[in-house]
N, C-alpha and C. Protein backbone atom coordinates (compact mmCIF):
# COMPACT_ATOMS: atom_id res chain seq x y z
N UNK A 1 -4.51 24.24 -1.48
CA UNK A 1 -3.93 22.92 -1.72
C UNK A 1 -2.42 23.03 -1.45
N UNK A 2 -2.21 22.44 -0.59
CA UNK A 2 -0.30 22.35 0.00
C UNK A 2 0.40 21.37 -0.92
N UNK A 3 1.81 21.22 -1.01
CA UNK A 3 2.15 20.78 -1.82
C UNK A 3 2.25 19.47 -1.53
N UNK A 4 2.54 18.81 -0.20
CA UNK A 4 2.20 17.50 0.27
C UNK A 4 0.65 16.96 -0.52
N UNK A 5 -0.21 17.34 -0.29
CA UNK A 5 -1.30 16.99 -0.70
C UNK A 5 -1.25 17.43 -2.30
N UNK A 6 -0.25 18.07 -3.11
CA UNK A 6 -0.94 17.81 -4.44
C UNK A 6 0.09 16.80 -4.68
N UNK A 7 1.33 16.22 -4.00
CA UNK A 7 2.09 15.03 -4.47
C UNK A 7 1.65 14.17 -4.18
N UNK A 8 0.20 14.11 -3.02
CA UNK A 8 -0.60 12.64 -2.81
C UNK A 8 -1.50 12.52 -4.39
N UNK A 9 -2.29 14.09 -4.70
CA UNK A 9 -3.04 13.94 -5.84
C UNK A 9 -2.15 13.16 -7.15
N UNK A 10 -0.82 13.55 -7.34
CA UNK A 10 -0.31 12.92 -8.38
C UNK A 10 0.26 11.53 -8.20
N UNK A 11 0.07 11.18 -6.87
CA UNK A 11 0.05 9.67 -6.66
C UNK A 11 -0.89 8.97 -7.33
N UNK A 12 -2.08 9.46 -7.34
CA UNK A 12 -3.45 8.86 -7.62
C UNK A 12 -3.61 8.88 -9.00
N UNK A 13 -3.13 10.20 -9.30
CA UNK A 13 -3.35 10.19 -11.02
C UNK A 13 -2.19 9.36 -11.87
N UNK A 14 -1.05 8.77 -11.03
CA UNK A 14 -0.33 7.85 -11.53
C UNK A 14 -1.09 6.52 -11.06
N UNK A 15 -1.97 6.23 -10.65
CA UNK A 15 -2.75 4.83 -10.77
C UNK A 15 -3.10 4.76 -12.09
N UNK A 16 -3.96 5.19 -13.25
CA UNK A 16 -4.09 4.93 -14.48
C UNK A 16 -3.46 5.09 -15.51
N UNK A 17 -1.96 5.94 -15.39
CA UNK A 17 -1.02 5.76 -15.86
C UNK A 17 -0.59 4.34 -15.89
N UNK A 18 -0.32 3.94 -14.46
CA UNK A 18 0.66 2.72 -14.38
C UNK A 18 -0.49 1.54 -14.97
N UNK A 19 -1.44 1.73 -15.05
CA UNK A 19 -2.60 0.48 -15.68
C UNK A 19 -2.03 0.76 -17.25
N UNK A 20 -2.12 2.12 -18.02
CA UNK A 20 -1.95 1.68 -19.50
C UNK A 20 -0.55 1.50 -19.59
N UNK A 21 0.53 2.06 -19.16
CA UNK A 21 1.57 1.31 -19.30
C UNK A 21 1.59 -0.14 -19.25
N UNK A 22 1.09 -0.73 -17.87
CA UNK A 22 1.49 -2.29 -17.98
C UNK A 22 0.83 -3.01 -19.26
N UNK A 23 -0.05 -2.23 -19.42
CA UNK A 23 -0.84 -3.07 -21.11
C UNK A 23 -0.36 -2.92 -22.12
N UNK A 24 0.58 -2.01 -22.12
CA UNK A 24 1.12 -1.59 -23.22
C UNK A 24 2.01 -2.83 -24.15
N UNK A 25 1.78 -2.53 -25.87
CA UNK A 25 2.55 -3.98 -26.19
C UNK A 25 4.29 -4.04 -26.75
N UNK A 26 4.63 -3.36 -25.56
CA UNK A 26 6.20 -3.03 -25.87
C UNK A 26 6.88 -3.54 -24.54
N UNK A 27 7.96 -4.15 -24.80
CA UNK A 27 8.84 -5.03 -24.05
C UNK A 27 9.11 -4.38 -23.33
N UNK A 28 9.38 -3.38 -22.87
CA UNK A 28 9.66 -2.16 -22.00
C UNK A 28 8.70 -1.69 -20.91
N UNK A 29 7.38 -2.46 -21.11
CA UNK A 29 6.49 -1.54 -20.16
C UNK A 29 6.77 -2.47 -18.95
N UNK A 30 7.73 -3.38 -18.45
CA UNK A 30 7.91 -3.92 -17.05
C UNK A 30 8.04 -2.79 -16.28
N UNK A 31 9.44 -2.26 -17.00
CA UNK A 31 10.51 -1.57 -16.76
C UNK A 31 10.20 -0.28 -16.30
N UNK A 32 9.01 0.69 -17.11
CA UNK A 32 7.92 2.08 -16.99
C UNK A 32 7.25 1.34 -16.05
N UNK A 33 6.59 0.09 -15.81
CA UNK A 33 5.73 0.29 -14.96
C UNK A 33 6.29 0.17 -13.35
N UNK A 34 7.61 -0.62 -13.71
CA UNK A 34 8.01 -0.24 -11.94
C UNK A 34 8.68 0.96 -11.44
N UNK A 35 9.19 1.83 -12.75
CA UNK A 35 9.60 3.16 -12.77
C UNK A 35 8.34 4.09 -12.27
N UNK A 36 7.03 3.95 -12.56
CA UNK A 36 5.81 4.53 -12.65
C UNK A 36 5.61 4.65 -10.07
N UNK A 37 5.64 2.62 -10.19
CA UNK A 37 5.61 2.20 -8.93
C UNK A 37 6.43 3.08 -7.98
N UNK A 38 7.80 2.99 -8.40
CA UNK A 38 8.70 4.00 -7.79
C UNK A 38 8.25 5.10 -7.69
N UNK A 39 8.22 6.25 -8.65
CA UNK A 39 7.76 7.50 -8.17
C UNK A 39 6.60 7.45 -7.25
N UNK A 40 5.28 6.30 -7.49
CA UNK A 40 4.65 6.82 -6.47
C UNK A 40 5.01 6.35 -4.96
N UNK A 41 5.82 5.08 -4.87
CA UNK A 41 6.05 4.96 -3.79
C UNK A 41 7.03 6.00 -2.80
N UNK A 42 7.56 6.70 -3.83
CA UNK A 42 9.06 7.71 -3.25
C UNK A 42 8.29 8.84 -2.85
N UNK A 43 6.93 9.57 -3.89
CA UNK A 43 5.73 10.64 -3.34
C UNK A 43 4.93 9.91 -2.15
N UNK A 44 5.02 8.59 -1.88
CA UNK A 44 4.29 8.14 -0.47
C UNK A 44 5.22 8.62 0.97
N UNK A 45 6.75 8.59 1.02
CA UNK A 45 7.42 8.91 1.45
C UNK A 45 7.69 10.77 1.41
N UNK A 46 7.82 11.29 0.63
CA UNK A 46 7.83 12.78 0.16
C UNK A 46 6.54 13.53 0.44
N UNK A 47 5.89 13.31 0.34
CA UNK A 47 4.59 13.98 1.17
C UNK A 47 4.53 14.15 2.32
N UNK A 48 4.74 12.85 3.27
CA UNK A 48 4.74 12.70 4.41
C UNK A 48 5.66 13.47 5.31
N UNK A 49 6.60 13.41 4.67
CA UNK A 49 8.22 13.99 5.07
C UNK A 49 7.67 15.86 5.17
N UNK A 50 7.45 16.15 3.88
CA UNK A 50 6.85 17.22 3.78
C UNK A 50 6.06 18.19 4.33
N UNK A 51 4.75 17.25 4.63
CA UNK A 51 3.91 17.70 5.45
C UNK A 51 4.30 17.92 6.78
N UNK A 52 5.09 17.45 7.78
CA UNK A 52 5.75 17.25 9.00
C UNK A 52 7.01 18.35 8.69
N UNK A 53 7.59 18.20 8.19
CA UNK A 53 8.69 19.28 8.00
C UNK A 53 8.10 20.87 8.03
N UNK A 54 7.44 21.10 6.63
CA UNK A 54 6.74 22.82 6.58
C UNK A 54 5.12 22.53 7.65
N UNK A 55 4.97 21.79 8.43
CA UNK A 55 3.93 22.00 9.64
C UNK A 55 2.71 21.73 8.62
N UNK A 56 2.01 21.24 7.33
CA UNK A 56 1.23 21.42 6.62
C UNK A 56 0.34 20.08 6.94
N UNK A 57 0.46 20.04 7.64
CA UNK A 57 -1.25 18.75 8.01
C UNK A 57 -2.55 19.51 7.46
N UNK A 58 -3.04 18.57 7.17
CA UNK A 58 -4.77 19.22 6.65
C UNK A 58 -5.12 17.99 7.02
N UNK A 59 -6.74 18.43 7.25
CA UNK A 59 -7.78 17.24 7.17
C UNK A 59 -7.54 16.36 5.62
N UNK A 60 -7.08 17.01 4.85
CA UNK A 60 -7.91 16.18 3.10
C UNK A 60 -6.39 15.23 3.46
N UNK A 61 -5.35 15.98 3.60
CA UNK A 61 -4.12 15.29 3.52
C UNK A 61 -4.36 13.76 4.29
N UNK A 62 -4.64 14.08 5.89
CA UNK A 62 -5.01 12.93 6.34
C UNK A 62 -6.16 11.62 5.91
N UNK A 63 -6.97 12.17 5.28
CA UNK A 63 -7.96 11.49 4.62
C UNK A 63 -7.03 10.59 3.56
N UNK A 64 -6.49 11.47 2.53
CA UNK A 64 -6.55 11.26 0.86
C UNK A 64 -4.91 10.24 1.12
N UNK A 65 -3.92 10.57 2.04
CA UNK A 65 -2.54 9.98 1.44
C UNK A 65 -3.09 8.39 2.18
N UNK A 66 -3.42 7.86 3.16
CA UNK A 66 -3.70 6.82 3.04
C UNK A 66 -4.42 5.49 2.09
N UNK A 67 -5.46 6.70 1.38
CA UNK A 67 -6.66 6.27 0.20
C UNK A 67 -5.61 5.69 -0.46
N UNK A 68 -4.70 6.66 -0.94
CA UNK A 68 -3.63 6.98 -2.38
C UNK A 68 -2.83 5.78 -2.51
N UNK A 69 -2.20 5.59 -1.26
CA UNK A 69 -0.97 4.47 -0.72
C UNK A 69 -2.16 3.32 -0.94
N UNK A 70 -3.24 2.80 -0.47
CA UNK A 70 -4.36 1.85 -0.98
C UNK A 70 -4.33 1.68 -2.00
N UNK A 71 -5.25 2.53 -2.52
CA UNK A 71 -5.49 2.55 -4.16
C UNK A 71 -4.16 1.92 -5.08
N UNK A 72 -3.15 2.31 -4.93
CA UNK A 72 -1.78 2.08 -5.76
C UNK A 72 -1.15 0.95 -5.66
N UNK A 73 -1.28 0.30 -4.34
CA UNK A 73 -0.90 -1.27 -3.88
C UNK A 73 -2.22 -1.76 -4.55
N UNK A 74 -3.32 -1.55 -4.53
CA UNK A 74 -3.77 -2.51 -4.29
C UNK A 74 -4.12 -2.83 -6.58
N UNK A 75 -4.60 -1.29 -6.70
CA UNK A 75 -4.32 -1.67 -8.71
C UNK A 75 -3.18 -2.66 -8.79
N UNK A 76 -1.95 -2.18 -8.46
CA UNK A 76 -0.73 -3.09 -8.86
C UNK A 76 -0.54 -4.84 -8.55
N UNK A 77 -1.56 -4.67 -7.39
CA UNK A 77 -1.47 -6.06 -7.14
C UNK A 77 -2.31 -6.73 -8.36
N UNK A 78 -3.67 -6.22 -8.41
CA UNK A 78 -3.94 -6.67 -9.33
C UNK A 78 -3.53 -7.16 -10.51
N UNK A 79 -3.05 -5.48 -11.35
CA UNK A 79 -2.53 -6.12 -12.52
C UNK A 79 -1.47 -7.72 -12.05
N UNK A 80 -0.60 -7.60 -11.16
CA UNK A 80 0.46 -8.82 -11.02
C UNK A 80 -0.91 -9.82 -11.05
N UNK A 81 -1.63 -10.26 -10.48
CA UNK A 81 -2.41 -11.48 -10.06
C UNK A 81 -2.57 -11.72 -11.61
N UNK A 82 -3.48 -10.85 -12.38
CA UNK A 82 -3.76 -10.89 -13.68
C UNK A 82 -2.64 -11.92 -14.65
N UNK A 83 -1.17 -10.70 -14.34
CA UNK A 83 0.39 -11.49 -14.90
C UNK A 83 0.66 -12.56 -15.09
N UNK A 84 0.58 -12.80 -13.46
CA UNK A 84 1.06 -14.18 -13.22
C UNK A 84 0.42 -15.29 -13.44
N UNK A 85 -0.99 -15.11 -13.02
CA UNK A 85 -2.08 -16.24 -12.83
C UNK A 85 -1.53 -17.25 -11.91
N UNK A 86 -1.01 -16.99 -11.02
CA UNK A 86 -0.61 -17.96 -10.18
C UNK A 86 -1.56 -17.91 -8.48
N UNK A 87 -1.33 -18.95 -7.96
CA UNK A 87 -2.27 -18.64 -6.75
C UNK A 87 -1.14 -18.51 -5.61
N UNK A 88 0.39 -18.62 -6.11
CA UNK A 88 1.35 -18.05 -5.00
C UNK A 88 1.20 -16.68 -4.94
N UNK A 89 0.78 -15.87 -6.51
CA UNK A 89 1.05 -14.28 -6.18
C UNK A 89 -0.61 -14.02 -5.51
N UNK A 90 -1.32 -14.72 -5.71
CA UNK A 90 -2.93 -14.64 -5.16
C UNK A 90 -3.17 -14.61 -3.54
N UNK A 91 -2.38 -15.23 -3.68
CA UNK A 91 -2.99 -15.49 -1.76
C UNK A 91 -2.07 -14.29 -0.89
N UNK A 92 -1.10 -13.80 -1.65
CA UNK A 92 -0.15 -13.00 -0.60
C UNK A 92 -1.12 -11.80 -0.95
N UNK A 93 -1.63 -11.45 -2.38
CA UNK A 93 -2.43 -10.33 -3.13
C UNK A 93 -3.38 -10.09 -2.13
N UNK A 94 -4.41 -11.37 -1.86
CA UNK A 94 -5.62 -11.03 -0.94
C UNK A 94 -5.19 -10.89 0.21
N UNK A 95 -4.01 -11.30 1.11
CA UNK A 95 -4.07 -11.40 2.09
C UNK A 95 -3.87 -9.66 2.59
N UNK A 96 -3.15 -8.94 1.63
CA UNK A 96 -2.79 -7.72 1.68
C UNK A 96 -3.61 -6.75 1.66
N UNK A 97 -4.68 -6.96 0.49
CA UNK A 97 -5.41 -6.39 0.29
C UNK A 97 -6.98 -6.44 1.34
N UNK A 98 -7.14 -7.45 1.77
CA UNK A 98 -8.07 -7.89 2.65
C UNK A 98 -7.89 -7.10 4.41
N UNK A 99 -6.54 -7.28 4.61
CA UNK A 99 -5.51 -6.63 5.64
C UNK A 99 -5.83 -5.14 5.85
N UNK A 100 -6.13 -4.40 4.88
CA UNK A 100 -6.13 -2.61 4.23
C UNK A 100 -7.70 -2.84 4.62
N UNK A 101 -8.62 -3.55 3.99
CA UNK A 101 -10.02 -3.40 3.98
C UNK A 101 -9.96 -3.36 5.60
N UNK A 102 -9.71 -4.08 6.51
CA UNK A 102 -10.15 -4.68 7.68
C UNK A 102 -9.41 -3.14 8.34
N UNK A 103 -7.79 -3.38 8.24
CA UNK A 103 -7.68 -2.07 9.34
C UNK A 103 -8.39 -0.75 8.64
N UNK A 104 -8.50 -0.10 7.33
CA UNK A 104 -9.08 0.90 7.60
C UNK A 104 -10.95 1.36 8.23
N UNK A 105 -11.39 0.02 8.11
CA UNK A 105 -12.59 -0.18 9.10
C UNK A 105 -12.46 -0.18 10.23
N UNK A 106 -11.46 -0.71 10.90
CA UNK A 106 -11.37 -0.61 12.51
C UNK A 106 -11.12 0.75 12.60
N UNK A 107 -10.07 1.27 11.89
CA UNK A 107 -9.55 2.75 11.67
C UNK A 107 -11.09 3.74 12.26
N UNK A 108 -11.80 3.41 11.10
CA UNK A 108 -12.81 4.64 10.83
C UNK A 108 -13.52 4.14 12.14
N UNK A 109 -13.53 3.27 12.69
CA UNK A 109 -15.04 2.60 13.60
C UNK A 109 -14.06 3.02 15.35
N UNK A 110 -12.96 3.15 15.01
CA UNK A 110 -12.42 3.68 16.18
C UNK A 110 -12.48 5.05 16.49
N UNK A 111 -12.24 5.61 15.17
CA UNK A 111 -12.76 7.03 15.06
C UNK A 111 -13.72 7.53 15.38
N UNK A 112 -15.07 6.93 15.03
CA UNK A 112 -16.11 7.44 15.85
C UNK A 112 -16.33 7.13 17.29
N UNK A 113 -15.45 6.42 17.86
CA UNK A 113 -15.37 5.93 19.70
C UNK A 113 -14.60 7.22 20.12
N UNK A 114 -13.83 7.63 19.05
CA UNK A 114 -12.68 8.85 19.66
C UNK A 114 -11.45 8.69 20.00
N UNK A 115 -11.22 7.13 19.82
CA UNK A 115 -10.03 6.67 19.75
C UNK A 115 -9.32 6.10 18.40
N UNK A 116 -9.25 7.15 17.72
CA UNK A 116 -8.10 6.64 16.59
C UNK A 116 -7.07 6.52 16.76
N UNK A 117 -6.62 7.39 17.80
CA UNK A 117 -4.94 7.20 18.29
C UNK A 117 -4.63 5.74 18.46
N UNK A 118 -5.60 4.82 19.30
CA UNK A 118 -5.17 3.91 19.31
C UNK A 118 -4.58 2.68 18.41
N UNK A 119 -5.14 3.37 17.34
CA UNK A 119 -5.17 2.40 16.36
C UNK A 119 -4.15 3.24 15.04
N UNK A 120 -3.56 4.26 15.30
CA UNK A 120 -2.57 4.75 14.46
C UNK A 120 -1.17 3.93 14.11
N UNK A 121 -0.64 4.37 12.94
CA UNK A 121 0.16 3.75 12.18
C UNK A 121 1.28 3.29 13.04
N UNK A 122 1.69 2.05 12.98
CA UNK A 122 3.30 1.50 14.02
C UNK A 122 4.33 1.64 12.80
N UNK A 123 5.70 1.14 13.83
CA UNK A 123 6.95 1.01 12.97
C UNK A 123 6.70 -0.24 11.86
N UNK A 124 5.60 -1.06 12.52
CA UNK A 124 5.53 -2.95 12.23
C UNK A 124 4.73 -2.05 10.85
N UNK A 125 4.04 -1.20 10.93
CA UNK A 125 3.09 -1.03 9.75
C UNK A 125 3.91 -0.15 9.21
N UNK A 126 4.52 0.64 9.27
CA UNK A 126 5.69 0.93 8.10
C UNK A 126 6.60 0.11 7.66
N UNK A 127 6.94 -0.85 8.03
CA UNK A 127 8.17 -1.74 7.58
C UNK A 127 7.18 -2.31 6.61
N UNK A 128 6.25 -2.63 7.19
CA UNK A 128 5.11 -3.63 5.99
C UNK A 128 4.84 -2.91 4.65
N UNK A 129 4.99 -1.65 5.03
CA UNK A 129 4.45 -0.72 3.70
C UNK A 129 6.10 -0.95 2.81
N UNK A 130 6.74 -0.29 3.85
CA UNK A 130 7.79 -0.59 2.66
C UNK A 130 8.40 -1.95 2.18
N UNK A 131 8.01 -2.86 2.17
CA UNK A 131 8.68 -4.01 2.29
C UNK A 131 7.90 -4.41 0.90
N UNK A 132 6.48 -4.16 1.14
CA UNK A 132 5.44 -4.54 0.07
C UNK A 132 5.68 -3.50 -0.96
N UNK A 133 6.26 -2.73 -0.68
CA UNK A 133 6.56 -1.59 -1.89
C UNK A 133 7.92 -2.59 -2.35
N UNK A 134 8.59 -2.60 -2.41
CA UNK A 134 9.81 -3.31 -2.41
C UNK A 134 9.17 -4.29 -3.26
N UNK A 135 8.66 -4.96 -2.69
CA UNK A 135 8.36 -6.38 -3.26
C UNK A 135 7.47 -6.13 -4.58
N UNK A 136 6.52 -5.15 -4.77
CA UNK A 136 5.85 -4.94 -5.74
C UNK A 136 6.88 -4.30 -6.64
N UNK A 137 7.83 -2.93 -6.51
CA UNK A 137 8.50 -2.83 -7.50
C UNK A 137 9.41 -4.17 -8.61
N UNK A 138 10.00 -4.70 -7.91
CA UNK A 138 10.48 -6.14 -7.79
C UNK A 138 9.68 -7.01 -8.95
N UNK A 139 8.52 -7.44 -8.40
CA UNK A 139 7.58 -8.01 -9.58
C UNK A 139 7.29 -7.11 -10.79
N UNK A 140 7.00 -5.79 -10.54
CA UNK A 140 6.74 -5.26 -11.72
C UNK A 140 7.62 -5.35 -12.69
N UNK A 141 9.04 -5.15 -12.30
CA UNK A 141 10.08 -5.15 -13.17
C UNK A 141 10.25 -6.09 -14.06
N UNK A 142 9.65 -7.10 -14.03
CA UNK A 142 10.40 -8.31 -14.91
C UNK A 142 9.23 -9.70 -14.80
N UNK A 143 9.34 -9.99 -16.42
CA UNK A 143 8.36 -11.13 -16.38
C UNK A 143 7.96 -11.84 -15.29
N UNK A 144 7.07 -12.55 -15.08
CA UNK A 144 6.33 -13.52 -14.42
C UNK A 144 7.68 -14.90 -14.74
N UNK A 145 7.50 -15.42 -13.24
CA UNK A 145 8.75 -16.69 -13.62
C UNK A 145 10.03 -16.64 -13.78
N UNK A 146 10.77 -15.25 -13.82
CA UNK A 146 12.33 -15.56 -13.50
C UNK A 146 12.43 -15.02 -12.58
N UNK A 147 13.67 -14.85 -12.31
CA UNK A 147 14.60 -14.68 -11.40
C UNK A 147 13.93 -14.27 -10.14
N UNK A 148 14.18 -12.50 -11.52
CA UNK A 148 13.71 -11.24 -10.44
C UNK A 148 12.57 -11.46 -9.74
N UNK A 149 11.58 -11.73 -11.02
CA UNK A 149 10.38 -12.00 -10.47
C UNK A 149 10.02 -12.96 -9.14
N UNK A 150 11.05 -14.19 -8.88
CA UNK A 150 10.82 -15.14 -7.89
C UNK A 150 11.17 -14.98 -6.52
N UNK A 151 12.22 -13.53 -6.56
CA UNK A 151 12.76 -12.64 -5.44
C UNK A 151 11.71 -11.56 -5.18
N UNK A 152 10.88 -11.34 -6.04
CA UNK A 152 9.59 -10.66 -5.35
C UNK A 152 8.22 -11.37 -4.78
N UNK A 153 8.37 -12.54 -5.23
CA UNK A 153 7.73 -13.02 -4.57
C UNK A 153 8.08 -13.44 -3.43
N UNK A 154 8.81 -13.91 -2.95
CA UNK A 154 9.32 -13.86 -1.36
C UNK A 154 9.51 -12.82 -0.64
N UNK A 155 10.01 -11.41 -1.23
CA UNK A 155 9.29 -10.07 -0.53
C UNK A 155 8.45 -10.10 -0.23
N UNK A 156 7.77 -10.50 -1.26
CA UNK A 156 6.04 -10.25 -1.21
C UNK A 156 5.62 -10.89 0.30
N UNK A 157 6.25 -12.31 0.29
CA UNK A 157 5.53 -13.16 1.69
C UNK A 157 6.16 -13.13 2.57
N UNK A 158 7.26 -12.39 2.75
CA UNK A 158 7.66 -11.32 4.08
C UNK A 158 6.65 -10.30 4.31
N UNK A 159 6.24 -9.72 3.10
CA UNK A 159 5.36 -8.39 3.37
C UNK A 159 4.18 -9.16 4.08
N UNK A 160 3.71 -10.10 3.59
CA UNK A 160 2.63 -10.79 4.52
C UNK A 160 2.49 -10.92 5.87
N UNK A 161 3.68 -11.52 6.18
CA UNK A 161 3.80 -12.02 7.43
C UNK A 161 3.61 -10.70 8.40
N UNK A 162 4.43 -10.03 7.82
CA UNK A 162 4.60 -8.25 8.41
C UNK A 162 2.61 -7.62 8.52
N UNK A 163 2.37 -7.65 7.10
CA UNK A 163 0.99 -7.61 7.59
C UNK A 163 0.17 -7.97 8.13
N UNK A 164 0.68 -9.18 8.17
CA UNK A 164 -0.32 -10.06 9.60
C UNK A 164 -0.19 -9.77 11.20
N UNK A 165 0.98 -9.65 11.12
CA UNK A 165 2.04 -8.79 12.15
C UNK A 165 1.38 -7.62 13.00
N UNK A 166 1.13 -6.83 11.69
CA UNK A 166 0.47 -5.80 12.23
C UNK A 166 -1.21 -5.45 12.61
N UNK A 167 -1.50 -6.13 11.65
CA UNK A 167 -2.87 -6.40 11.79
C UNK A 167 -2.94 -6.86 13.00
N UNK A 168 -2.30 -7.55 13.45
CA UNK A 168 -2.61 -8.62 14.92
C UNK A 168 -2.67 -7.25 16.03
N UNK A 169 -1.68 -6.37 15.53
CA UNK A 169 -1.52 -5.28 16.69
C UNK A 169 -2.60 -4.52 17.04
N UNK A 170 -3.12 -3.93 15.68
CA UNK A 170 -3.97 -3.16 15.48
C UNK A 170 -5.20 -3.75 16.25
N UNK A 171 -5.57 -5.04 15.94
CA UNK A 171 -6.58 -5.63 17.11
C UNK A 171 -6.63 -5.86 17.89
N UNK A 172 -5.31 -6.32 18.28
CA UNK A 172 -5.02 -6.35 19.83
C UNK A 172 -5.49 -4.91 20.65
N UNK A 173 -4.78 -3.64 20.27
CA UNK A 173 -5.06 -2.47 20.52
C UNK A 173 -6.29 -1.96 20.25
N UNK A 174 -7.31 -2.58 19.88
CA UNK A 174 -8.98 -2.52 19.79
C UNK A 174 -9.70 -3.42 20.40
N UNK A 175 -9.06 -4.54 20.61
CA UNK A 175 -10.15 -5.60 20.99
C UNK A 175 -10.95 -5.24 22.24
N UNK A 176 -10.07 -4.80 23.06
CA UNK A 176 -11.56 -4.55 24.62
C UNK A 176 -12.61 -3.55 24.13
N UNK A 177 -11.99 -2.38 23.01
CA UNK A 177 -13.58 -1.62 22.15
C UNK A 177 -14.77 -2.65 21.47
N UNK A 178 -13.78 -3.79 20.75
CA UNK A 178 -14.37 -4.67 19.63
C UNK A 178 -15.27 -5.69 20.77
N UNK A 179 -14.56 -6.05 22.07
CA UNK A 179 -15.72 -7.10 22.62
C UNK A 179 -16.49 -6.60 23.67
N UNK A 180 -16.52 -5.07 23.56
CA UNK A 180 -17.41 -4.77 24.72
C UNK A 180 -18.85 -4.62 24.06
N UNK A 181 -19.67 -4.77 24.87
CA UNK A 181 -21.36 -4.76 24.68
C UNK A 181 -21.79 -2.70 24.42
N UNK A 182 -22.36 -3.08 23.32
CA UNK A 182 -23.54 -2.06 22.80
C UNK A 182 -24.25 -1.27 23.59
């Protein structure tokens, strides 16, 4: 186990951390839970960096840090949808989350054609990651309805647009696989 890949594992094991924090009934758990968000978003970055720097690619690495970066957007969105109850934080929530379902299916379904390259990560899909990281720390921090909170939500629907953005690419760069005949 390389150390890139055990800072993806403690990404993951901060997903149920950051769930009992946000439940927690102390005025403070905004504050832990976007502190929680941060570290894993900064180990989404630090792994990566890592792995490329000391040469440490593995198969699990490639598998598991994408899962991890999933898994962690997508709990957090939740809990927010839960927060807010609003259908402004809802529709950017699904659109994001729906976005992840779809490319990592093209992902895997390209993979077995032998072309995953084609469909590997862009700059458009890193800006989206971080932008939505951004925007989720942002909401976590601070009640539903002020300020802060109303400045993450417009991250948030930048991060959209960005994901749509990319998504568009990602199909574009599949579609003659996606409409050719069986």
């Amino acid at each position: 186990m390389s150390i890139p890949n055990i800072i993806t594992s403690i990404r993951v094991i901060l997903i149920p951390i950051l769930v009992l924090v946000f439940y927690l009934p102390f005025e403070w758990r905004h504050l832990a839970g976007a502190a929680i968000f941060i570290v894993a978003s900064i180990s989404d970055w630090l792994d990566g960096y890592l792995a490329r720097k000391w040469d440490q690619h593995t198969q699990f690495g490639a598998f598991f840090d994408p899962v991890a970066d999933k898994l962690i957007v997508a709990v957090a969105l939740i809990l927010l949808i839960e927060e807010h109850a609003s259908i402004w934080l809802t529709i950017p929530a699904m659109v994001i989350i729906g976005r992840e379902i779809v490319i990592s299916a093209l992902r895997e379904w390209m993979a077995e054609l032998g072309k995953r390259t084609s469909v590997a990560v862009s700059v458009i899909g890193k800006l989206k990651t971080t932008l939505q990281m951004i925007a989720i720390i942002v909401l976590l921090v601070d009640e539903p309805n002020s300020l802060v909170s109303q400045l993450g939500l417009a991250l948030l629907y930048v991060a959209v647009v960005l994901t749509l953005w990319s998504m568009v690419i990602y199909l574009r760069a599949a579609w003659g696989d996606l409409t050719r005949d069986i």
